[in-house]
Each structure stands twice: as structure tokens, then as C-alpha cells.
PDB file of N, CA and C in Angstrom:
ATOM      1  N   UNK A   1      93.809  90.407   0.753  1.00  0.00           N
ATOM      2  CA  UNK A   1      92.629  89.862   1.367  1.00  0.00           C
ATOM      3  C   UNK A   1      91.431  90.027   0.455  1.00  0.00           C
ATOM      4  N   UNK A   2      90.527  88.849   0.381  1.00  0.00           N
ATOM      5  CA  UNK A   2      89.308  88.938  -0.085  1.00  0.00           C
ATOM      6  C   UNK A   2      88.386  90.235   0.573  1.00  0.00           C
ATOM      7  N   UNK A   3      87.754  91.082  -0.313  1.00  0.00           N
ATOM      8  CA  UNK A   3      86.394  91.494  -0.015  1.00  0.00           C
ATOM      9  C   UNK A   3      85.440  90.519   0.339  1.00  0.00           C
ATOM     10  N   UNK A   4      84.195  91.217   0.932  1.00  0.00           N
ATOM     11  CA  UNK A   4      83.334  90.139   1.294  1.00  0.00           C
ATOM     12  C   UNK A   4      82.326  90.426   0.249  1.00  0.00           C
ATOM     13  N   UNK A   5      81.799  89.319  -0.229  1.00  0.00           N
ATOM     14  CA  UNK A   5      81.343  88.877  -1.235  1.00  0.00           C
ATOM     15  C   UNK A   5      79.436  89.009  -1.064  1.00  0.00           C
ATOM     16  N   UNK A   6      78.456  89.315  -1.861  1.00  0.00           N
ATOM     17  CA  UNK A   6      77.516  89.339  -1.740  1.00  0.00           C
ATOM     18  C   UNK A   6      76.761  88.306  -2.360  1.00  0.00           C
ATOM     19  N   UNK A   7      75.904  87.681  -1.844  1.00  0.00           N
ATOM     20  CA  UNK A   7      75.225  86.291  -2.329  1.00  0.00           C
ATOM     21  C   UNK A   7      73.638  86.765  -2.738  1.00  0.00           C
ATOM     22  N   UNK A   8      73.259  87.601  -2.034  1.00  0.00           N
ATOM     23  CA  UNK A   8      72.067  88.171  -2.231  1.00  0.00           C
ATOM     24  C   UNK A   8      72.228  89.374  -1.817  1.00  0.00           C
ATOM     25  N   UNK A   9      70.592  90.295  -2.053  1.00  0.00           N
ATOM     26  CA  UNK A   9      71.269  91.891  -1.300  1.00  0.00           C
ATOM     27  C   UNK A   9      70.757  91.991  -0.222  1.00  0.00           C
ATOM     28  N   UNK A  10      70.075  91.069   0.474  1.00  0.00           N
ATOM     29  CA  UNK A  10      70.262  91.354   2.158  1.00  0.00           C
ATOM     30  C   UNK A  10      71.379  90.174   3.095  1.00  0.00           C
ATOM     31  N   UNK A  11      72.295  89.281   2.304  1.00  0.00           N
ATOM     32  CA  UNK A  11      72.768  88.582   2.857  1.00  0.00           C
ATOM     33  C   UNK A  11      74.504  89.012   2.671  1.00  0.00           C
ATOM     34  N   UNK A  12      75.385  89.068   3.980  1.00  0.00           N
ATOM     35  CA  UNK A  12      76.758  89.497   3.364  1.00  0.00           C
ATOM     36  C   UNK A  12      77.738  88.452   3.837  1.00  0.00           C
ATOM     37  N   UNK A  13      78.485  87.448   3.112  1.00  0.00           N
ATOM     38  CA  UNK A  13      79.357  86.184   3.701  1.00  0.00           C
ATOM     39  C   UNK A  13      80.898  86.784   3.682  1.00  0.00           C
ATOM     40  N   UNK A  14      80.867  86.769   4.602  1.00  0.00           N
ATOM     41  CA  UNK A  14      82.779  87.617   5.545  1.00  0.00           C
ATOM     42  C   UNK A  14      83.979  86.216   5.474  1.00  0.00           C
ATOM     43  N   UNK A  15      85.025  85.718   4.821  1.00  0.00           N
ATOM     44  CA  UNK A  15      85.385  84.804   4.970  1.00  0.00           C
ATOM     45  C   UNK A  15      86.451  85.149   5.487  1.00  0.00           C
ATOM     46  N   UNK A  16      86.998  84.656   6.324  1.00  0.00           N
ATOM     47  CA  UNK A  16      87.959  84.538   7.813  1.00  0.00           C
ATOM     48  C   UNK A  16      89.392  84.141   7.609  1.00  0.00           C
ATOM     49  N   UNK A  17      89.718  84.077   6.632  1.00  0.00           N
ATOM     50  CA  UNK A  17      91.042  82.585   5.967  1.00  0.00           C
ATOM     51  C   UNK A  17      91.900  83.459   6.057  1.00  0.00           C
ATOM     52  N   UNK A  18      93.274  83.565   6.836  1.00  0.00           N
ATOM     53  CA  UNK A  18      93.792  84.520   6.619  1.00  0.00           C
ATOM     54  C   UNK A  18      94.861  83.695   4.682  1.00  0.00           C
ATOM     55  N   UNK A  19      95.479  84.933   4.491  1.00  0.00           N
ATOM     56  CA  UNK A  19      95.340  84.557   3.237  1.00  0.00           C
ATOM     57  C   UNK A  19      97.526  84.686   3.182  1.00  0.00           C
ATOM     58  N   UNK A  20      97.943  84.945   4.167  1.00  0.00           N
ATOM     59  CA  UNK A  20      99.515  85.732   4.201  1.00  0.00           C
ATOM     60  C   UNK A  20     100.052  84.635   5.239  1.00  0.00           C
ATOM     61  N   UNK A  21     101.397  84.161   5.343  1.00  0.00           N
ATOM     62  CA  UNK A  21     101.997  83.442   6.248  1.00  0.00           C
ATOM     63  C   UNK A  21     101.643  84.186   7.660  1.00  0.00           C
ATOM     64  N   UNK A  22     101.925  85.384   8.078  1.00  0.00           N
ATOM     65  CA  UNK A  22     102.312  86.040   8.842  1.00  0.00           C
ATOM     66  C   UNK A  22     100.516  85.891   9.828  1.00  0.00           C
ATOM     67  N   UNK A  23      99.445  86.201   9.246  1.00  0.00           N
ATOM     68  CA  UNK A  23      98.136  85.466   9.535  1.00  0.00           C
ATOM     69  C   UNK A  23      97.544  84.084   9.666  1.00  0.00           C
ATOM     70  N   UNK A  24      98.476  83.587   8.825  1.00  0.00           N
ATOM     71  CA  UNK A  24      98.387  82.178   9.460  1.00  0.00           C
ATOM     72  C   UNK A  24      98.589  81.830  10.647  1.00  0.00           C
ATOM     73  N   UNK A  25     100.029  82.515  10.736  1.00  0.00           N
ATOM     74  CA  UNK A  25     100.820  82.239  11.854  1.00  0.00           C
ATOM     75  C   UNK A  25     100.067  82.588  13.310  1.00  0.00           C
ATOM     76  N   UNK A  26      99.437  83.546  12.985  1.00  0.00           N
ATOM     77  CA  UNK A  26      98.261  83.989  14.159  1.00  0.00           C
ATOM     78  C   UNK A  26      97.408  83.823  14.404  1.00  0.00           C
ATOM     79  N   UNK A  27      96.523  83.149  13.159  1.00  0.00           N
ATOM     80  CA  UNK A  27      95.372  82.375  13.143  1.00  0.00           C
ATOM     81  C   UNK A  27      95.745  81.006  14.588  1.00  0.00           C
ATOM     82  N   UNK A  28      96.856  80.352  13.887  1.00  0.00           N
ATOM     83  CA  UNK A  28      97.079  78.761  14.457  1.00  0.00           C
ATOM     84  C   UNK A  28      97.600  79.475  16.085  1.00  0.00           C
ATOM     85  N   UNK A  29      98.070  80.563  16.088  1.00  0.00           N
ATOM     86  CA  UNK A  29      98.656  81.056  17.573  1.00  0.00           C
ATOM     87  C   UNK A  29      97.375  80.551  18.481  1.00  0.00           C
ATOM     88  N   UNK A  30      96.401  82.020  17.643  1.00  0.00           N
ATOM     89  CA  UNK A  30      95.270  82.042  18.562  1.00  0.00           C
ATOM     90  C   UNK A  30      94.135  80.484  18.840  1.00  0.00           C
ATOM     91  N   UNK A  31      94.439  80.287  17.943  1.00  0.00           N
ATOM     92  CA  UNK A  31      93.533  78.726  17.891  1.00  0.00           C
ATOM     93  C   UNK A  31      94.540  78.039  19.035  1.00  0.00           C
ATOM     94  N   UNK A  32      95.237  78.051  18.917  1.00  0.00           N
ATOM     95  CA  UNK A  32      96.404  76.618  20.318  1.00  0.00           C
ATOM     96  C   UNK A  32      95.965  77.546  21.522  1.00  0.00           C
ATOM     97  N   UNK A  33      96.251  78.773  21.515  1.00  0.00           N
ATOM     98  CA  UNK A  33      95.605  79.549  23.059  1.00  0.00           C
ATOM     99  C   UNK A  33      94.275  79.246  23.252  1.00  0.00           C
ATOM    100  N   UNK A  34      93.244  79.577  22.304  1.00  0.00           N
ATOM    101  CA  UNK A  34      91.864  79.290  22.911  1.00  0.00           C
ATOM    102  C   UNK A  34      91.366  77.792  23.175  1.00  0.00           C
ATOM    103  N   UNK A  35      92.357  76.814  22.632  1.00  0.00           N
ATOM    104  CA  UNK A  35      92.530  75.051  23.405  1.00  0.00           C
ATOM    105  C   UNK A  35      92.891  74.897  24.503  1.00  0.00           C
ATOM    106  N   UNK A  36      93.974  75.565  24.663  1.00  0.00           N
ATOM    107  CA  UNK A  36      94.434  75.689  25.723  1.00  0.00           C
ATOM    108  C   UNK A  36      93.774  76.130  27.173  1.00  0.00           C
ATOM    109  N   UNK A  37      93.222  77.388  26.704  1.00  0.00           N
ATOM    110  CA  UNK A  37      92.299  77.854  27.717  1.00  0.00           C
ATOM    111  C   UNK A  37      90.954  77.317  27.706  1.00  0.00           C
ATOM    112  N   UNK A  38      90.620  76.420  27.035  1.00  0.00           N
ATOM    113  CA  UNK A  38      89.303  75.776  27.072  1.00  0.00           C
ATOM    114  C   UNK A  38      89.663  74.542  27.554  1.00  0.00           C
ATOM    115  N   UNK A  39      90.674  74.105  27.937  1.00  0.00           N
ATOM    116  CA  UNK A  39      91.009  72.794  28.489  1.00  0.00           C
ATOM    117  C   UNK A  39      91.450  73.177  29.661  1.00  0.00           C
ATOM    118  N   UNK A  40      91.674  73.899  30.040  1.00  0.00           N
ATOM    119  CA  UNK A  40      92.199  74.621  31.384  1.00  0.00           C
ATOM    120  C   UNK A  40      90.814  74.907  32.121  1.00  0.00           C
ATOM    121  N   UNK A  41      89.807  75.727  31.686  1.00  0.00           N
ATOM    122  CA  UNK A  41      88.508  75.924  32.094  1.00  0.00           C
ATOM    123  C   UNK A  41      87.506  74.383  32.186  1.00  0.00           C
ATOM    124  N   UNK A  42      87.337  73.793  31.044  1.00  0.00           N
ATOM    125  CA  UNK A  42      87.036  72.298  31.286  1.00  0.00           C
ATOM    126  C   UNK A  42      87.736  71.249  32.304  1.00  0.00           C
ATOM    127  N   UNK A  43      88.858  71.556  32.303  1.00  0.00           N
ATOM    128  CA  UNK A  43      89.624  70.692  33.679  1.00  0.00           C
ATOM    129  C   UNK A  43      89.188  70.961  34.778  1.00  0.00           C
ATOM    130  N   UNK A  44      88.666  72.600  35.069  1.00  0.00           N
ATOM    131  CA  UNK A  44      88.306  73.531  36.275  1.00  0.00           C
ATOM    132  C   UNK A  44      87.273  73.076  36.688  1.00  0.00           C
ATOM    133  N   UNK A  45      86.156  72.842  35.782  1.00  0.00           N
ATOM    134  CA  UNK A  45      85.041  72.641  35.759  1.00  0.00           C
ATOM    135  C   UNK A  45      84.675  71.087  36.373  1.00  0.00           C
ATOM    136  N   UNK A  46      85.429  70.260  35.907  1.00  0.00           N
ATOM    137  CA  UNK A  46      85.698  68.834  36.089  1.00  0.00           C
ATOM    138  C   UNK A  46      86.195  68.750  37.464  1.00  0.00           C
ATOM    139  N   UNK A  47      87.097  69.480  37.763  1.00  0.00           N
ATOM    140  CA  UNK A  47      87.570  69.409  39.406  1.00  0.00           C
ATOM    141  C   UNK A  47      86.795  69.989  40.167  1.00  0.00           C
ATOM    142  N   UNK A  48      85.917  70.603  39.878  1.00  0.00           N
ATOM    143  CA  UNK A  48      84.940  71.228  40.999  1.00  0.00           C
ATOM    144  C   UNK A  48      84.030  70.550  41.035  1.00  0.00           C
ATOM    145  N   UNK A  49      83.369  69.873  39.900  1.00  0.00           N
ATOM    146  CA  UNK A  49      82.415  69.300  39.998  1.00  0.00           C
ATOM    147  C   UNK A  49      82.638  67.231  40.823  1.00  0.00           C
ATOM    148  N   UNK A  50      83.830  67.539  41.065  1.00  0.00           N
ATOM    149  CA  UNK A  50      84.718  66.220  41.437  1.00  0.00           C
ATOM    150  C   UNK A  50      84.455  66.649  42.923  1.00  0.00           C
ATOM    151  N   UNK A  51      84.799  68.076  43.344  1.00  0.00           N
ATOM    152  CA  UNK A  51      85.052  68.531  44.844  1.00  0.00           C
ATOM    153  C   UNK A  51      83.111  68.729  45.160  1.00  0.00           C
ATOM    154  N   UNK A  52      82.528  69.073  44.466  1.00  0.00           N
ATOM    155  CA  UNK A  52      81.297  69.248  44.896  1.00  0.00           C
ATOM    156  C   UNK A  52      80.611  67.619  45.324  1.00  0.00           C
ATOM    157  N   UNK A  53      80.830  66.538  44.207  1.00  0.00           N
ATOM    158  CA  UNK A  53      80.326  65.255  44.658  1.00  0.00           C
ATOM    159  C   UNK A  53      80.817  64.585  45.550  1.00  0.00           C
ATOM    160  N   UNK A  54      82.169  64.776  46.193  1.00  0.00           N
ATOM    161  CA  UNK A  54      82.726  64.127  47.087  1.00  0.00           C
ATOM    162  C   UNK A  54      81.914  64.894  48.513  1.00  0.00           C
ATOM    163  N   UNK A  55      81.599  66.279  48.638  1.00  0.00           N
ATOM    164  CA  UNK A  55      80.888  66.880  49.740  1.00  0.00           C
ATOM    165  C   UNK A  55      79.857  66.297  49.810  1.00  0.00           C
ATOM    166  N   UNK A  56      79.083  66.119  48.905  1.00  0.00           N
ATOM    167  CA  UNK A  56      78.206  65.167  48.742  1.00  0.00           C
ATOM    168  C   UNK A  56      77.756  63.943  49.651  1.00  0.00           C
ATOM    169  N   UNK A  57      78.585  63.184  48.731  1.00  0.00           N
ATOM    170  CA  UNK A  57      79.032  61.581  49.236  1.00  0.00           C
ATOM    171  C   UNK A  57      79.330  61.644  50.704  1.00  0.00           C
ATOM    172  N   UNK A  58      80.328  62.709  51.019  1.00  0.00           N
ATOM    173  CA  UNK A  58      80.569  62.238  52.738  1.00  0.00           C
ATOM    174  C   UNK A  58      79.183  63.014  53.437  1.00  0.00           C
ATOM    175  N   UNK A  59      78.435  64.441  53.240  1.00  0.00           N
ATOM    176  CA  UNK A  59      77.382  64.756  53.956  1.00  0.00           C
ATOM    177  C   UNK A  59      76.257  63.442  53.952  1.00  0.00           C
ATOM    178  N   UNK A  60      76.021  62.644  52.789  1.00  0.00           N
ATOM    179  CA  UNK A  60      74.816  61.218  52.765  1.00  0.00           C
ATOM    180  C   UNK A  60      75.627  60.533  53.891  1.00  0.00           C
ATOM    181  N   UNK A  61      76.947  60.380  53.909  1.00  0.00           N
ATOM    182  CA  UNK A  61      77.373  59.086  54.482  1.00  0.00           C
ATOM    183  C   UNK A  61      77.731  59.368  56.213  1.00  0.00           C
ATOM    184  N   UNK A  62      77.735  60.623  56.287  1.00  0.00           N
ATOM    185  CA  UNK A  62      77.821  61.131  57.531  1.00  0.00           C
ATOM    186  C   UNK A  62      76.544  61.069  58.254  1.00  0.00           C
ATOM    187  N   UNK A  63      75.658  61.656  57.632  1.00  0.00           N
ATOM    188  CA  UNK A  63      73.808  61.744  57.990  1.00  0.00           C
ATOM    189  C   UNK A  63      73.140  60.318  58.099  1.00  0.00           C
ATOM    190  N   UNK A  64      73.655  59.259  57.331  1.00  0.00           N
ATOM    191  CA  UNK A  64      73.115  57.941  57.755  1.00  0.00           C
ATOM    192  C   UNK A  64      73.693  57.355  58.789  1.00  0.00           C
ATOM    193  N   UNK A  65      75.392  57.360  58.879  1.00  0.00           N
ATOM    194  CA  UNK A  65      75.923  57.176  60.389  1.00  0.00           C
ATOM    195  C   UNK A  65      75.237  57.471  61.441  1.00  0.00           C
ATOM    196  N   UNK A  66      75.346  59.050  61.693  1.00  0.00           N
ATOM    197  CA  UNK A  66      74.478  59.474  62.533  1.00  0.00           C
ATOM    198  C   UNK A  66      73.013  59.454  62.892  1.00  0.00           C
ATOM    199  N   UNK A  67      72.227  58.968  61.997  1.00  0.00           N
ATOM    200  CA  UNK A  67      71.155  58.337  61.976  1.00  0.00           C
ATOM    201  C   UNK A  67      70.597  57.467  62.816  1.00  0.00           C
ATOM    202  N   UNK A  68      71.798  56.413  62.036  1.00  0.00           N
ATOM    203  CA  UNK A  68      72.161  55.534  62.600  1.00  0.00           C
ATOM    204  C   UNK A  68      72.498  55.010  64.160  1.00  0.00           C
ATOM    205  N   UNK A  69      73.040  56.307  64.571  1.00  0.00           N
ATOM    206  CA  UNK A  69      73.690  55.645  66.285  1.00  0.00           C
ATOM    207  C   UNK A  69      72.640  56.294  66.600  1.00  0.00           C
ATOM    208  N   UNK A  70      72.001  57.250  66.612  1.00  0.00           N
ATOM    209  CA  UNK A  70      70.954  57.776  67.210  1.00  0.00           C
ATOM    210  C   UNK A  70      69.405  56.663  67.460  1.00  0.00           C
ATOM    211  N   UNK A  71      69.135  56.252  66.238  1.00  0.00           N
ATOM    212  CA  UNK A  71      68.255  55.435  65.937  1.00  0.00           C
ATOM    213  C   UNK A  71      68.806  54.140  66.929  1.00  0.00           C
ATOM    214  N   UNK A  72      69.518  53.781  67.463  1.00  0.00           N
ATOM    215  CA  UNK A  72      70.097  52.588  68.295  1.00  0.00           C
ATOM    216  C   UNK A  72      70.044  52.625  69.277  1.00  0.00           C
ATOM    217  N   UNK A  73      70.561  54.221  69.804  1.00  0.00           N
ATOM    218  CA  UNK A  73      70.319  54.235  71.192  1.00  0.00           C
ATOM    219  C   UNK A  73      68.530  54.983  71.683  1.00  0.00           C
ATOM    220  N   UNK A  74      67.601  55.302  70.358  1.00  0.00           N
ATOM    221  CA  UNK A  74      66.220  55.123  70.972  1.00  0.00           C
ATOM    222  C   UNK A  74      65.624  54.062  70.769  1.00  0.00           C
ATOM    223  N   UNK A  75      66.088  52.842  70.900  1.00  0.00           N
ATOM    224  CA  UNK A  75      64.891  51.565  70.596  1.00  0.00           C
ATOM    225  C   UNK A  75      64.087  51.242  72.214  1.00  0.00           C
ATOM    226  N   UNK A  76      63.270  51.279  72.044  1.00  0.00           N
ATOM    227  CA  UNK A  76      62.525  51.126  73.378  1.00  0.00           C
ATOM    228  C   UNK A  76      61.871  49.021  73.287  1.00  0.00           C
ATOM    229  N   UNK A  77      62.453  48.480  74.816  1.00  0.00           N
ATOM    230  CA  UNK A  77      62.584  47.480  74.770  1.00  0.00           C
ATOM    231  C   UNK A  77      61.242  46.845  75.462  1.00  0.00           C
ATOM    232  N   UNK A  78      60.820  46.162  75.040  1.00  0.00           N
ATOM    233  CA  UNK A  78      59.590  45.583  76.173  1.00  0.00           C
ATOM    234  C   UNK A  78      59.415  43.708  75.564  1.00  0.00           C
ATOM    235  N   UNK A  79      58.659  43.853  77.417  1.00  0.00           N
ATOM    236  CA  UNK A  79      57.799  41.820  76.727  1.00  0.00           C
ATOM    237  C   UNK A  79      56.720  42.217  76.603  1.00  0.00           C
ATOM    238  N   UNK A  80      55.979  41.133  75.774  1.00  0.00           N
ATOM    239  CA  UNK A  80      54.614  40.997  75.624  1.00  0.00           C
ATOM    240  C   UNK A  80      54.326  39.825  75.791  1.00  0.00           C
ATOM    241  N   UNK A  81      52.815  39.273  75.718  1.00  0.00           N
ATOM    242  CA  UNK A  81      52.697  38.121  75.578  1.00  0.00           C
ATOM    243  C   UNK A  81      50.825  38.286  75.222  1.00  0.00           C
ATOM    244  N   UNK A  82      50.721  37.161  74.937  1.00  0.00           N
ATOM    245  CA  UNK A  82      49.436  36.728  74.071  1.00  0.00           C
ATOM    246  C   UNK A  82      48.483  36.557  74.707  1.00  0.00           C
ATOM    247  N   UNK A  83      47.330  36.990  74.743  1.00  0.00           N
ATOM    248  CA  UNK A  83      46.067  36.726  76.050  1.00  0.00           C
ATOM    249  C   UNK A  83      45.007  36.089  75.002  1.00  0.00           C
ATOM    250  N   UNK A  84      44.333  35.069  75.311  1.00  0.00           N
ATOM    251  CA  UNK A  84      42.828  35.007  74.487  1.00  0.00           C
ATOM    252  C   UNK A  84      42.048  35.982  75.115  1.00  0.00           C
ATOM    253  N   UNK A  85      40.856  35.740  74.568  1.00  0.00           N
ATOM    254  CA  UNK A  85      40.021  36.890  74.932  1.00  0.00           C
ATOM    255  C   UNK A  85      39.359  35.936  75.995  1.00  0.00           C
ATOM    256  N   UNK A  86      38.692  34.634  76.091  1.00  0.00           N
ATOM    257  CA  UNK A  86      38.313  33.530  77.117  1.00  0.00           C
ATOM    258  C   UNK A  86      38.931  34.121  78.640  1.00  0.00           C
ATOM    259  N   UNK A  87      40.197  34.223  78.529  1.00  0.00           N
ATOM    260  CA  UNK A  87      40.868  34.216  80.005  1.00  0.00           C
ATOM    261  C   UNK A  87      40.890  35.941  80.333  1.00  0.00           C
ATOM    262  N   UNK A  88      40.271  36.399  79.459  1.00  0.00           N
ATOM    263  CA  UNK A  88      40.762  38.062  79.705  1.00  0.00           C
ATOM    264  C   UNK A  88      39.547  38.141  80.166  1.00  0.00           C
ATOM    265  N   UNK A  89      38.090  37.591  79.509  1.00  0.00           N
ATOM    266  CA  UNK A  89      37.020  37.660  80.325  1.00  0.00           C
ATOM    267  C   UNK A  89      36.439  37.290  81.298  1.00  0.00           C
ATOM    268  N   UNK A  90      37.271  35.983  81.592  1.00  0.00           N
ATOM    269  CA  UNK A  90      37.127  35.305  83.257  1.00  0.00           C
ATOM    270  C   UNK A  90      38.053  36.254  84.248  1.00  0.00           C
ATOM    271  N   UNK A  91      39.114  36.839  83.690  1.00  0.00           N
ATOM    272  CA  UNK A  91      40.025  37.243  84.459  1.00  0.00           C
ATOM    273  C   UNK A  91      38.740  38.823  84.933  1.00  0.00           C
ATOM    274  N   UNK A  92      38.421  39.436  83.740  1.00  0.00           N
ATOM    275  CA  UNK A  92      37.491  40.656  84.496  1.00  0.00           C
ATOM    276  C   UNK A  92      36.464  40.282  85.266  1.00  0.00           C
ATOM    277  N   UNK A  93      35.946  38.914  84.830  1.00  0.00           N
ATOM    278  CA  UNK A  93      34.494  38.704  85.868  1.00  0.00           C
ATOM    279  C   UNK A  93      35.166  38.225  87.844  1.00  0.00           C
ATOM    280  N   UNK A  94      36.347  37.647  87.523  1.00  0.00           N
ATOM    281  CA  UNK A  94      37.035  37.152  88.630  1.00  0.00           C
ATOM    282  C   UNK A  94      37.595  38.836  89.473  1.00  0.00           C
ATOM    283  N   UNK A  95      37.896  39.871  88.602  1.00  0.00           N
ATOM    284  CA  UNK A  95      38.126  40.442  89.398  1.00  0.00           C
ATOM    285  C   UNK A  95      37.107  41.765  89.607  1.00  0.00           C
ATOM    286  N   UNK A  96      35.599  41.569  89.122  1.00  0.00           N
ATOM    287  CA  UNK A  96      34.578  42.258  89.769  1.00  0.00           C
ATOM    288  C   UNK A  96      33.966  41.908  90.575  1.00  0.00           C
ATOM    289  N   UNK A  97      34.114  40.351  91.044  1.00  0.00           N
ATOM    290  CA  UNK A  97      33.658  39.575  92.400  1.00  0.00           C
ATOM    291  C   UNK A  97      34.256  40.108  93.067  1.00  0.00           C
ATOM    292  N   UNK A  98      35.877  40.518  93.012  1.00  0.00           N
ATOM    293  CA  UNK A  98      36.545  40.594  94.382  1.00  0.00           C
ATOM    294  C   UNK A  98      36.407  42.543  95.046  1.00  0.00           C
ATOM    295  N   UNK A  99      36.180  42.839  93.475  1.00  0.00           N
ATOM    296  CA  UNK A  99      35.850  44.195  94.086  1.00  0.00           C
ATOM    297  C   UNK A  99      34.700  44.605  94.346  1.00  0.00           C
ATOM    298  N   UNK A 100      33.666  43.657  94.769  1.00  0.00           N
ATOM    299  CA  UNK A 100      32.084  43.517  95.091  1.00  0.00           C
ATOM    300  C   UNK A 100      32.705  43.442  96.491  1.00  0.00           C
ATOM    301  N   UNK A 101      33.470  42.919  97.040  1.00  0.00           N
ATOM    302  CA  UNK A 101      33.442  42.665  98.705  1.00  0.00           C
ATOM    303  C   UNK A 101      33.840  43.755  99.715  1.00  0.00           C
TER     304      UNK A 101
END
């Protein structure tokens, strides 16, 4: 194995290579395990975040349903109709004559 090598005297570069079959062999081990487990954790991550948006999606779609029937059964129903102001003021003078008698 290499010593680690000095580039300057406050800087020290460590090189990692294993240099023997037998380190290789463990280098590439550990490298396929930590893929492995980083694709295992990224999959995890991906499925939860799959299970969190679907809670989601149905709490919006549940809350507007219900909204919904609620909002239907309070509509309050009425008639109206259009008065000028002409007949609204004959109609008050017509009915302060009658409550003069």
C-alpha cells in the first residue's frame, strides 16, 4: 500500500485504491452492498412518499364530497319579485289612509 503523500505541509491526500486482489474484491463487495442499500432506502422513500400523497388525494376528495352534500342540503329557497318604487309609494300612501280610520 501507498503511504499518504504530502502536497503541501498543511495539506495530507490519503488515496483509497485498494492496491491487492483480495481488496479489490472488498472494495467492489462493499460498493454492490451500499447500492443495494441505497436503492432499498430510495425505493422506501418513494413508497412512502406514494402512501403519503394518496392520503392526501382521498382526505381533498373526501372534504369536497362532503362539502358538497352539506352545502345542498343548506340552500335556502325563496320568490322574489320586482317592485318600482312608484307603486311602493302609492302602496304606503294607500295604506296610511286606511290606518287614519
Amino acid at each position: 500500500m501507498k503511504q499518504p503523500t504530502l502536497k503541501r505541509s498543511n495539506e495530507v491526500v490519503i488515496q483509497v485504491v485498494p492496491q491487492s486482489r483480495l481488496g479489490r474484491a472488498f472494495a467492489a463487495i462493499t460498493g454492490i452492498l451500499l447500492l443495494a442499500l441505497w436503492l432499498f432506502f430510495f425505493t422506501l422513500f418513494l413508497v412512502t412518499g406514494a402512501v403519503v400523497l394518496a392520503a392526501v388525494i382521498a382526505r381533498v376528495i373526501w372534504v369536497t364530497r362532503h362539502t358538497k352534500a352539506h352545502a345542498s342540503n343548506e340552500i335556502i329557497e325563496a320568490e322574489y319579485s320586482v317592485e318600482n318604487k312608484e307603486s311602493k309609494t302609492k302602496q304606503s300612501r294607500t295604506d296610511r289612509t286606511f290606518s287614519d280610520d
